[in-house]
C-alpha atoms as a PDB file:
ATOM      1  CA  UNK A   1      30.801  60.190  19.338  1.00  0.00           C
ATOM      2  CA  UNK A   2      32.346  60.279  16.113  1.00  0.00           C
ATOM      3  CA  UNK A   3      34.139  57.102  16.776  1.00  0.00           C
ATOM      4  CA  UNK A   4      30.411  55.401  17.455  1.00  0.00           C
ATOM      5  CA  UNK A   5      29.030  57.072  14.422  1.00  0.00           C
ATOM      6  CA  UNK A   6      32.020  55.491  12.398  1.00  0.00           C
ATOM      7  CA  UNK A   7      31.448  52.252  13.917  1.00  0.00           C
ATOM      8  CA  UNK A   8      27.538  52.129  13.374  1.00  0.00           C
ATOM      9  CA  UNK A   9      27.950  53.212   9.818  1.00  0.00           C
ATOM     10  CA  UNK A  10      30.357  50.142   9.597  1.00  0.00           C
ATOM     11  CA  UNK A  11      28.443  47.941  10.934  1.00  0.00           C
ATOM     12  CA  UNK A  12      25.249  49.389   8.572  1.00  0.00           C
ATOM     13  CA  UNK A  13      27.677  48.973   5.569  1.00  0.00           C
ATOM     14  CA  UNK A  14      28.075  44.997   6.741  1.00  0.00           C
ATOM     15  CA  UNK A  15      24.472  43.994   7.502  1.00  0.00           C
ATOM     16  CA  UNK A  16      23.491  46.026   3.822  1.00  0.00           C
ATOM     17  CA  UNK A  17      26.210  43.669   1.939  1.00  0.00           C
ATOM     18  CA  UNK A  18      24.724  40.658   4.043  1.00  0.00           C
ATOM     19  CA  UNK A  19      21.159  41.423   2.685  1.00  0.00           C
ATOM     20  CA  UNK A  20      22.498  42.191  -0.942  1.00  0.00           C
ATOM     21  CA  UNK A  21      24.528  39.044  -1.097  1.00  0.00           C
ATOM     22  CA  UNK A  22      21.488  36.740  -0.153  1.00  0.00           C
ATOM     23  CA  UNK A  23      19.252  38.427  -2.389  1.00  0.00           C
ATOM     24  CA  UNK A  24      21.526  38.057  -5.461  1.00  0.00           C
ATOM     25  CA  UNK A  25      22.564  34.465  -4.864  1.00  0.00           C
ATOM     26  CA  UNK A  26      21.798  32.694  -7.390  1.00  0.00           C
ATOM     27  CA  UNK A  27      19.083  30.537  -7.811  1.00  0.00           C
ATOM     28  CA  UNK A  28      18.630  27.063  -8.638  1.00  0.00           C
ATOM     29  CA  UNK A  29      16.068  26.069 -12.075  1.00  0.00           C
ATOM     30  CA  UNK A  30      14.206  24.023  -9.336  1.00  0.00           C
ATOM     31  CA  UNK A  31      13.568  27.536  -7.329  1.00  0.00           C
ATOM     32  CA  UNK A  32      12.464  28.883 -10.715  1.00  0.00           C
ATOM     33  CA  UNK A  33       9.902  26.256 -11.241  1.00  0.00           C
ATOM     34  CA  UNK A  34       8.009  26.326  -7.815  1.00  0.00           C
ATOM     35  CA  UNK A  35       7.715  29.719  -8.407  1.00  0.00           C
ATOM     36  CA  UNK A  36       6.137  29.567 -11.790  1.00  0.00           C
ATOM     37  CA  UNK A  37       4.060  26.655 -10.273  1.00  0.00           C
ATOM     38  CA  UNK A  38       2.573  28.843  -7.659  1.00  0.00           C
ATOM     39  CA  UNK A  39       2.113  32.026  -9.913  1.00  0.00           C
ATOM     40  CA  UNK A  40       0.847  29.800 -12.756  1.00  0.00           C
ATOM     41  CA  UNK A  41       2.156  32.341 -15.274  1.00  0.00           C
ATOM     42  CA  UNK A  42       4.878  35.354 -14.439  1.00  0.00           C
ATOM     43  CA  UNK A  43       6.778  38.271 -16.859  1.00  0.00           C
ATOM     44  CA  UNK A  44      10.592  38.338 -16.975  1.00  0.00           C
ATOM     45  CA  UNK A  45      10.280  41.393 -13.930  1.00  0.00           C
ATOM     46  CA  UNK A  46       8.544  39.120 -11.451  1.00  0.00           C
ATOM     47  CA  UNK A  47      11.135  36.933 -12.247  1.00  0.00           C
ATOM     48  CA  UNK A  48      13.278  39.437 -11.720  1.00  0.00           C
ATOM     49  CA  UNK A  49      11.959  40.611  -8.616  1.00  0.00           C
ATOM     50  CA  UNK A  50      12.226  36.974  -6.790  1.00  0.00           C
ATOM     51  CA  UNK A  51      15.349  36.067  -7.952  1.00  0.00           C
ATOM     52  CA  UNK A  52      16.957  39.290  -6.667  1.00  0.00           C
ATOM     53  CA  UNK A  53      19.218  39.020 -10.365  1.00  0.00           C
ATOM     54  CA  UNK A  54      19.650  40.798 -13.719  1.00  0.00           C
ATOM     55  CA  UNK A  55      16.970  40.400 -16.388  1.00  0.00           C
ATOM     56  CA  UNK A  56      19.520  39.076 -18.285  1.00  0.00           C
ATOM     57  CA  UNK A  57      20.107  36.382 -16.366  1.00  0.00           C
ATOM     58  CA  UNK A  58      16.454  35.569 -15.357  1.00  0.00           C
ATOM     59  CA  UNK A  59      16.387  35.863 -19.812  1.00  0.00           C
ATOM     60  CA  UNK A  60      19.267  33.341 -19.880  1.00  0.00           C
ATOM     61  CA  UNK A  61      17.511  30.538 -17.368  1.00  0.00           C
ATOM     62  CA  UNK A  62      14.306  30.882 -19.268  1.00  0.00           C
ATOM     63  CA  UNK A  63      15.688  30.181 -22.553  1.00  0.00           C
ATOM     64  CA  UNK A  64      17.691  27.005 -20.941  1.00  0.00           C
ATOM     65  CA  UNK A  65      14.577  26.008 -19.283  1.00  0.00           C
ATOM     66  CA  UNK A  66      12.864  26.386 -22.717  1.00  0.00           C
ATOM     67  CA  UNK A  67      15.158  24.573 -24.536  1.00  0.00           C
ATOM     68  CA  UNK A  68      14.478  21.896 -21.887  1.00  0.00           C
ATOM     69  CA  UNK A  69      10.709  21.905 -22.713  1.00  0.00           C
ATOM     70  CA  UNK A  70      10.131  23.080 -19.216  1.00  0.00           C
ATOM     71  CA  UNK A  71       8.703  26.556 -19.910  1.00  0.00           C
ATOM     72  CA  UNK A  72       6.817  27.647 -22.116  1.00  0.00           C
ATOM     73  CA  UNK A  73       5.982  31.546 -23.768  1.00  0.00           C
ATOM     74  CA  UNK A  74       3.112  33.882 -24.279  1.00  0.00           C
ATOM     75  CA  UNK A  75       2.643  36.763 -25.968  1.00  0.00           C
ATOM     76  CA  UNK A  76       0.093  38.868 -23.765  1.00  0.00           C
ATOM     77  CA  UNK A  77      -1.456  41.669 -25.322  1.00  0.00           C
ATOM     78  CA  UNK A  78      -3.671  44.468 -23.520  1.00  0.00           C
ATOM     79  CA  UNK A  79      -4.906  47.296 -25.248  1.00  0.00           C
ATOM     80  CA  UNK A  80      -2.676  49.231 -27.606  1.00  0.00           C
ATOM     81  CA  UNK A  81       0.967  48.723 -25.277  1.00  0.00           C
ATOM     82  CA  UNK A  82       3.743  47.112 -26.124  1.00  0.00           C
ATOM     83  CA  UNK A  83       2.639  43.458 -25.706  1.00  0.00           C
ATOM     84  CA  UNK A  84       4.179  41.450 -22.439  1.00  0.00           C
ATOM     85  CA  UNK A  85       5.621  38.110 -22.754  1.00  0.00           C
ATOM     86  CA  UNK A  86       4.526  35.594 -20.029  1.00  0.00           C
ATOM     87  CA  UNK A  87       5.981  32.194 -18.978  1.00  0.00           C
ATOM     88  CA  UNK A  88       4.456  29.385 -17.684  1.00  0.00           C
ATOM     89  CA  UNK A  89       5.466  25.818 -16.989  1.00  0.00           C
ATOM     90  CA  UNK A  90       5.099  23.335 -19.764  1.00  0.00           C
ATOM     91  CA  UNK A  91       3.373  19.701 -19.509  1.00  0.00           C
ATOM     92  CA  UNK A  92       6.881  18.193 -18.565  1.00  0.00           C
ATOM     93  CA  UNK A  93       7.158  21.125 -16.253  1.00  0.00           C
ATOM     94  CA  UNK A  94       4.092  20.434 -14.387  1.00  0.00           C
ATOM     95  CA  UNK A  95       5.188  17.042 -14.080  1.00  0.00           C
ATOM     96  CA  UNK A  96       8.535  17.514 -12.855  1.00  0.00           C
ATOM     97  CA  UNK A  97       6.644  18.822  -9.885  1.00  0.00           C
ATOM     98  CA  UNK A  98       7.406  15.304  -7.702  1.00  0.00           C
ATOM     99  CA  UNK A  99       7.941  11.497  -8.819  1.00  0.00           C
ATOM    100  CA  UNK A 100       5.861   9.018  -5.805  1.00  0.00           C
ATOM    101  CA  UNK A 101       5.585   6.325  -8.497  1.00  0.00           C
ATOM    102  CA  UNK A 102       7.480   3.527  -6.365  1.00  0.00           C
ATOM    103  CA  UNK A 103       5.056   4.080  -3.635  1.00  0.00           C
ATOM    104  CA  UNK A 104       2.233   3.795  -5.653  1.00  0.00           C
ATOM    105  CA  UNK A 105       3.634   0.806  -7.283  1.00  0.00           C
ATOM    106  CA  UNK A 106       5.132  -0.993  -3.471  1.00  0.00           C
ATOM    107  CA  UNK A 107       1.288  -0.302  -2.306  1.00  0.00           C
ATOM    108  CA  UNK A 108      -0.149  -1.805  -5.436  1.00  0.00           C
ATOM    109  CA  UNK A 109       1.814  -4.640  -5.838  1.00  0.00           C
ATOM    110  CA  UNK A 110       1.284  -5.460  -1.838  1.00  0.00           C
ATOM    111  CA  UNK A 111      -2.379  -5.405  -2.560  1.00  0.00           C
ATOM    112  CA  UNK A 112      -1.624  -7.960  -5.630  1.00  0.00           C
ATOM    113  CA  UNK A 113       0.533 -10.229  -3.472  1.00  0.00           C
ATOM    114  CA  UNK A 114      -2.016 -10.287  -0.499  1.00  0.00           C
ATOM    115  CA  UNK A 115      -4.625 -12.543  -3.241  1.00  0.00           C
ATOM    116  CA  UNK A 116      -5.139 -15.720  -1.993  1.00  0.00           C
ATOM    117  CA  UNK A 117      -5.680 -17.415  -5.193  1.00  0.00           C
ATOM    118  CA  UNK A 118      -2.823 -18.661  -7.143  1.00  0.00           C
ATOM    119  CA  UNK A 119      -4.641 -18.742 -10.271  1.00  0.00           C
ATOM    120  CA  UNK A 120      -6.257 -15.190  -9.871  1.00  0.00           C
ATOM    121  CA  UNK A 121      -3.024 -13.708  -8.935  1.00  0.00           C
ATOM    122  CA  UNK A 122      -1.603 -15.262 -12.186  1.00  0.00           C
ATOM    123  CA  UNK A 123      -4.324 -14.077 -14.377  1.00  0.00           C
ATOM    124  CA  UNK A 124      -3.863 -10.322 -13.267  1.00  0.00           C
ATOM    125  CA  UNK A 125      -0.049 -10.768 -13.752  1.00  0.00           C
ATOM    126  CA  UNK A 126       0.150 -11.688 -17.238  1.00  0.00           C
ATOM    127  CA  UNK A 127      -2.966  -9.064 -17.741  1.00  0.00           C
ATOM    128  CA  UNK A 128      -0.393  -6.680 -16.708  1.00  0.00           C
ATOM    129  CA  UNK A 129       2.246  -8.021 -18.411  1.00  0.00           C
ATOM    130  CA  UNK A 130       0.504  -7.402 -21.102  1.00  0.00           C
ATOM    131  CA  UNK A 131      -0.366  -3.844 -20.588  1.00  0.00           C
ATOM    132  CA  UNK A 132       3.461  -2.653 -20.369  1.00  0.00           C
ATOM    133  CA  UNK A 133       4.108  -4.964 -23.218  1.00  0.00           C
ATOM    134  CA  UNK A 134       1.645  -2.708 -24.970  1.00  0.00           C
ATOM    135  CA  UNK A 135       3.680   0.103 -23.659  1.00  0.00           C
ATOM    136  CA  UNK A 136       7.046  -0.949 -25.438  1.00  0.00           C
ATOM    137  CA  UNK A 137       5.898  -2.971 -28.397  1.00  0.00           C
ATOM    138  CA  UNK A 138       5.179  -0.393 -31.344  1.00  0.00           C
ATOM    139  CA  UNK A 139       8.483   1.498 -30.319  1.00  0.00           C
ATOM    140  CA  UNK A 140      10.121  -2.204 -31.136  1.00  0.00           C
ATOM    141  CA  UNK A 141      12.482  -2.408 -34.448  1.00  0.00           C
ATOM    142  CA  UNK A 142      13.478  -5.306 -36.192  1.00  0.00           C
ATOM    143  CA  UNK A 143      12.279  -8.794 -37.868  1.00  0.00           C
ATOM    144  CA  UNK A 144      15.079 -10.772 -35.940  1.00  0.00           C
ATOM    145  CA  UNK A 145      15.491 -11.703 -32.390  1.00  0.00           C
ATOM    146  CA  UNK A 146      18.641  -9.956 -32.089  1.00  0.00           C
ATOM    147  CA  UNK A 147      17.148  -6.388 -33.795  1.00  0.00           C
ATOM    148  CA  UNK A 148      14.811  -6.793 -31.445  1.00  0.00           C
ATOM    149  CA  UNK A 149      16.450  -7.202 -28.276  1.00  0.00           C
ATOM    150  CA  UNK A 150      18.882  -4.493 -29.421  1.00  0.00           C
ATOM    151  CA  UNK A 151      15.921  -2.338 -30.003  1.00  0.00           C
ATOM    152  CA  UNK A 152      14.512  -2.660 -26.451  1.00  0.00           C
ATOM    153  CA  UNK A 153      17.740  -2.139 -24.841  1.00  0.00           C
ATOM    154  CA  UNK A 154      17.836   1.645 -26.841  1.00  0.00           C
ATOM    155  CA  UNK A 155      14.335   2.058 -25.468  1.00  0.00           C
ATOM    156  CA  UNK A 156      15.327   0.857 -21.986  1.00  0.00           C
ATOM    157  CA  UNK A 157      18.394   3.245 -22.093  1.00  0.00           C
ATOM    158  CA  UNK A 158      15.741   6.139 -22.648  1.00  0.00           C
ATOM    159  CA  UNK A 159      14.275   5.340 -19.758  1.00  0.00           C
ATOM    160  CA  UNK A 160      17.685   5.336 -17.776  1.00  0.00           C
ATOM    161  CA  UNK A 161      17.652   1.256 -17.423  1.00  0.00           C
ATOM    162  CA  UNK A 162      20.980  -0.438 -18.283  1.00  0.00           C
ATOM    163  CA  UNK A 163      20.331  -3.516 -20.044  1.00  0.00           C
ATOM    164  CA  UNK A 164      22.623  -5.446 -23.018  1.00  0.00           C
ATOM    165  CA  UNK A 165      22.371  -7.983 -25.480  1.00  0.00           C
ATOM    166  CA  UNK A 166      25.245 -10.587 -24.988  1.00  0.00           C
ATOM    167  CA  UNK A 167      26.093 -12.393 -28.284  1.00  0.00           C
ATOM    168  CA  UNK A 168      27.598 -15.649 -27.887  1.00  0.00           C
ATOM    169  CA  UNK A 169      30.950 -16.515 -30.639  1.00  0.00           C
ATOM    170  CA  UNK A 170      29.856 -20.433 -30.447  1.00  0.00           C
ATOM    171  CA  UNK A 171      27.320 -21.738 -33.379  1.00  0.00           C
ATOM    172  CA  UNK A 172      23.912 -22.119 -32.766  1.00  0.00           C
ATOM    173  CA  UNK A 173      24.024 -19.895 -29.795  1.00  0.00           C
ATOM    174  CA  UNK A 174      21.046 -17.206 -29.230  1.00  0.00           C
ATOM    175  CA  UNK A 175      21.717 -13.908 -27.948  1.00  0.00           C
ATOM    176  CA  UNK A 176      20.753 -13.652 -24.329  1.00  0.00           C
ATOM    177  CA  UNK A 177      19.263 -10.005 -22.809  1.00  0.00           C
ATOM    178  CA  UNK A 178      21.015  -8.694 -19.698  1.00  0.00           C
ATOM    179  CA  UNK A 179      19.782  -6.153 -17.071  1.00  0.00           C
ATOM    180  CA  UNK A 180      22.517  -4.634 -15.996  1.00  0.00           C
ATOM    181  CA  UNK A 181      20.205  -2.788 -13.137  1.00  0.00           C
ATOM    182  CA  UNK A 182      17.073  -3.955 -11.678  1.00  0.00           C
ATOM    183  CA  UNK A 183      14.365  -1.775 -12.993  1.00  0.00           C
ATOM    184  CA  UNK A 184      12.174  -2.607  -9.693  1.00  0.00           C
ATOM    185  CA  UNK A 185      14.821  -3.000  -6.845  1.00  0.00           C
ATOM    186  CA  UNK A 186      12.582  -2.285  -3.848  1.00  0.00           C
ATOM    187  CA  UNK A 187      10.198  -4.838  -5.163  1.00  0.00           C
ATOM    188  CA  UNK A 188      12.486  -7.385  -6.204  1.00  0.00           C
ATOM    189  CA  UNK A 189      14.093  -7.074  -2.825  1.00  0.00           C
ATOM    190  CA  UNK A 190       9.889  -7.968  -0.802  1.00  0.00           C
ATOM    191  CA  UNK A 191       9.182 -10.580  -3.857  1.00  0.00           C
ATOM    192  CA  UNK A 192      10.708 -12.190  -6.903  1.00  0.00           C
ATOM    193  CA  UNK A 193       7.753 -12.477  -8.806  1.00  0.00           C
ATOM    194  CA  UNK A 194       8.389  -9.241 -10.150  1.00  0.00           C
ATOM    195  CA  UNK A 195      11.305 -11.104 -12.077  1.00  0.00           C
ATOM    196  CA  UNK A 196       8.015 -13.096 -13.183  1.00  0.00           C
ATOM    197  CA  UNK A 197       6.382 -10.601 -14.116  1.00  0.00           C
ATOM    198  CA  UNK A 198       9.162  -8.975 -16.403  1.00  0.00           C
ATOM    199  CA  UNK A 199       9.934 -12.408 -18.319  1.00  0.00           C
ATOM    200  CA  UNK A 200       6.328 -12.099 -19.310  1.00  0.00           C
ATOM    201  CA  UNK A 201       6.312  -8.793 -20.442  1.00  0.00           C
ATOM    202  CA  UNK A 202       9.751  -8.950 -22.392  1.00  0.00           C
ATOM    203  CA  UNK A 203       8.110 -12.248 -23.915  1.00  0.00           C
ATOM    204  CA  UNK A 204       5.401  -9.799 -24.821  1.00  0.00           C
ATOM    205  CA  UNK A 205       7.384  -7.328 -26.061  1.00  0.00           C
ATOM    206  CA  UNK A 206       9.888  -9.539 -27.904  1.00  0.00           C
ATOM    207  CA  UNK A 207       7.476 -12.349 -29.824  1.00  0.00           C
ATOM    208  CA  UNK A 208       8.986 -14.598 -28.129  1.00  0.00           C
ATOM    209  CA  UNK A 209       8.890 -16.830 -24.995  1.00  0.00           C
ATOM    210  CA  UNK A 210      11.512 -15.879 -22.421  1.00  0.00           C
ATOM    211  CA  UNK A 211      12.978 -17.299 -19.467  1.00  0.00           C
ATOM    212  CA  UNK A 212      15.030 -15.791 -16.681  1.00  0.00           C
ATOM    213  CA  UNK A 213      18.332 -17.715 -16.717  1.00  0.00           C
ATOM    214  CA  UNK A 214      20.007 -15.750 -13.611  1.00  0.00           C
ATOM    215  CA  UNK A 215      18.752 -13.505 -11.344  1.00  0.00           C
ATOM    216  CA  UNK A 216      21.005 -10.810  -9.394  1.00  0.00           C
ATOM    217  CA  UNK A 217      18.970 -12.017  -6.244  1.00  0.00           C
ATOM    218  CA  UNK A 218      21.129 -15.750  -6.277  1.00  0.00           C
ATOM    219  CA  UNK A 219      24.186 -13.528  -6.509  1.00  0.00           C
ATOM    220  CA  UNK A 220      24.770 -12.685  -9.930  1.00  0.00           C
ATOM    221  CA  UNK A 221      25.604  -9.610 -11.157  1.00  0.00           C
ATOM    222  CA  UNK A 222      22.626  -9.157 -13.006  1.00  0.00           C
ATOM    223  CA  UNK A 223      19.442 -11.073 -14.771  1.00  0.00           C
ATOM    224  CA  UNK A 224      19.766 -12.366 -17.481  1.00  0.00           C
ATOM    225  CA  UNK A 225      16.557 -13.501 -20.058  1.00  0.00           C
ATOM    226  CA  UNK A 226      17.281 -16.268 -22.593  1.00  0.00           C
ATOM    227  CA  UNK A 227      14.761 -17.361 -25.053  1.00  0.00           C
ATOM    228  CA  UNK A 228      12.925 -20.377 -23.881  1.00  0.00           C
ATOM    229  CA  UNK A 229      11.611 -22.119 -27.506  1.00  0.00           C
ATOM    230  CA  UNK A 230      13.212 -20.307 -30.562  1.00  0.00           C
ATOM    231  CA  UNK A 231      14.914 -21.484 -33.757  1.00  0.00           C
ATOM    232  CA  UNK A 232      18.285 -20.637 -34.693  1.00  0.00           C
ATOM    233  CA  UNK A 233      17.147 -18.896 -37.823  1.00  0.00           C
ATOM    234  CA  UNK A 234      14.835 -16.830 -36.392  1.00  0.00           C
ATOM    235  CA  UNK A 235      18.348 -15.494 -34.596  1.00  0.00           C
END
């Protein structure tokens, strides 16, 4: 009997440090988030209480996540208490919530491929063209060609798309932009009018007319936009 008692407390002892260990295993900022998303607003102890950690460390991910401009604080104040701090998820917060923009744009630009008419289908291009050109064009810096192209690769690279300026040595030459990554792969991959529809908008963008020299889907290792009527001052 004593034996069994020893062996069932043993056994209690193991299934109690099984339970304890999942509860305090850390969790993820991403855990943290849906949480706040489905309690739209929470105190440091609810926090606490889901987490299965320290208030400290529940203090320590909110301040990260603050820092981040993912949460945001409240002071909440009822009757003459000590008044509660609340946390809710910031505007970048709620949007971190899920990203279906590629299918949204692979279903809209099927619907503008299936138009029958050519000149239609170019018309609504260059409209939208000139939309994202609108997008891009009072964040652009510089009177010259080159400041400018060097000033939409820095915005690119905010947006996490490589691109380059490559600066010929010869005389006369103009500097040539460079996407070192396809901003619309799935797209370019059904139809290379998006490459189309990017010339337009970096002509847009840029103030002046572009062309695309190469294009990554010939084999290259990337595309490549020259200018397509420019002077060599305005280099």
């Amino acid at each position: 009997m004593l034996r069994l008692m020893t062996l069932a407390d043993f056994v209690l002892k193991i299934v109690v440090y099984m339970s304890t260990t999942a509860r305090t295993k850390p969790i993820s900022d991403r855990d943290m988030i849906d949480f706040m998303r489905r309690e739209s607003s929470c105190t440091v102890g609810e926090l606490v209480d889901f987490a299965g950690v320290t208030a400290t460390a529940v203090r320590q991910r909110l301040r990260r996540l603050m820092e981040q401009d993912m949460v945001v604080r409240k002071v909440e104040r009822i009757g003459r208490g000590r008044p509660t701090h609340r946390y809710s998820l910031s505007p970048t917060g709620i949007r971190s919530g899920g990203d279906n923009f590629s299918d949204l744009a692979r279903v809209l630009w099927d619907e503008l491929r299936s138009i029958e008419d050519p000149d239609v289908r170019q018309k609504l291009l260059k409209r939208l063209a000139g939309r994202m050109g609108d997008i891009y064009r009072d964040e652009i810096e510089g009177t010259t060609i080159l400041e400018r192209m060097n000033s939409l690769v820095a915005i690119m690279k905010r947006r996490d798309v490589p691109f380059e300026v490559q600066v010929s040595q010869d005389e006369g030459q103009l500097p040539v932009l460079k996407a070192l990554a396809c901003p619309y792969p799935d797209l370019a991959e059904q139809d290379r009018a998006i490459c189309s529809l990017e010339k337009m908008m970096f002509s847009e963008v840029l103030g002046d007319q572009m062309r695309l020299s190469t294009c990554r889907l010939d084999g290259t290792n990337g595309c490549t936009f020259e200018l397509n009527q420019a002077t060599t001052a305005s280099a």
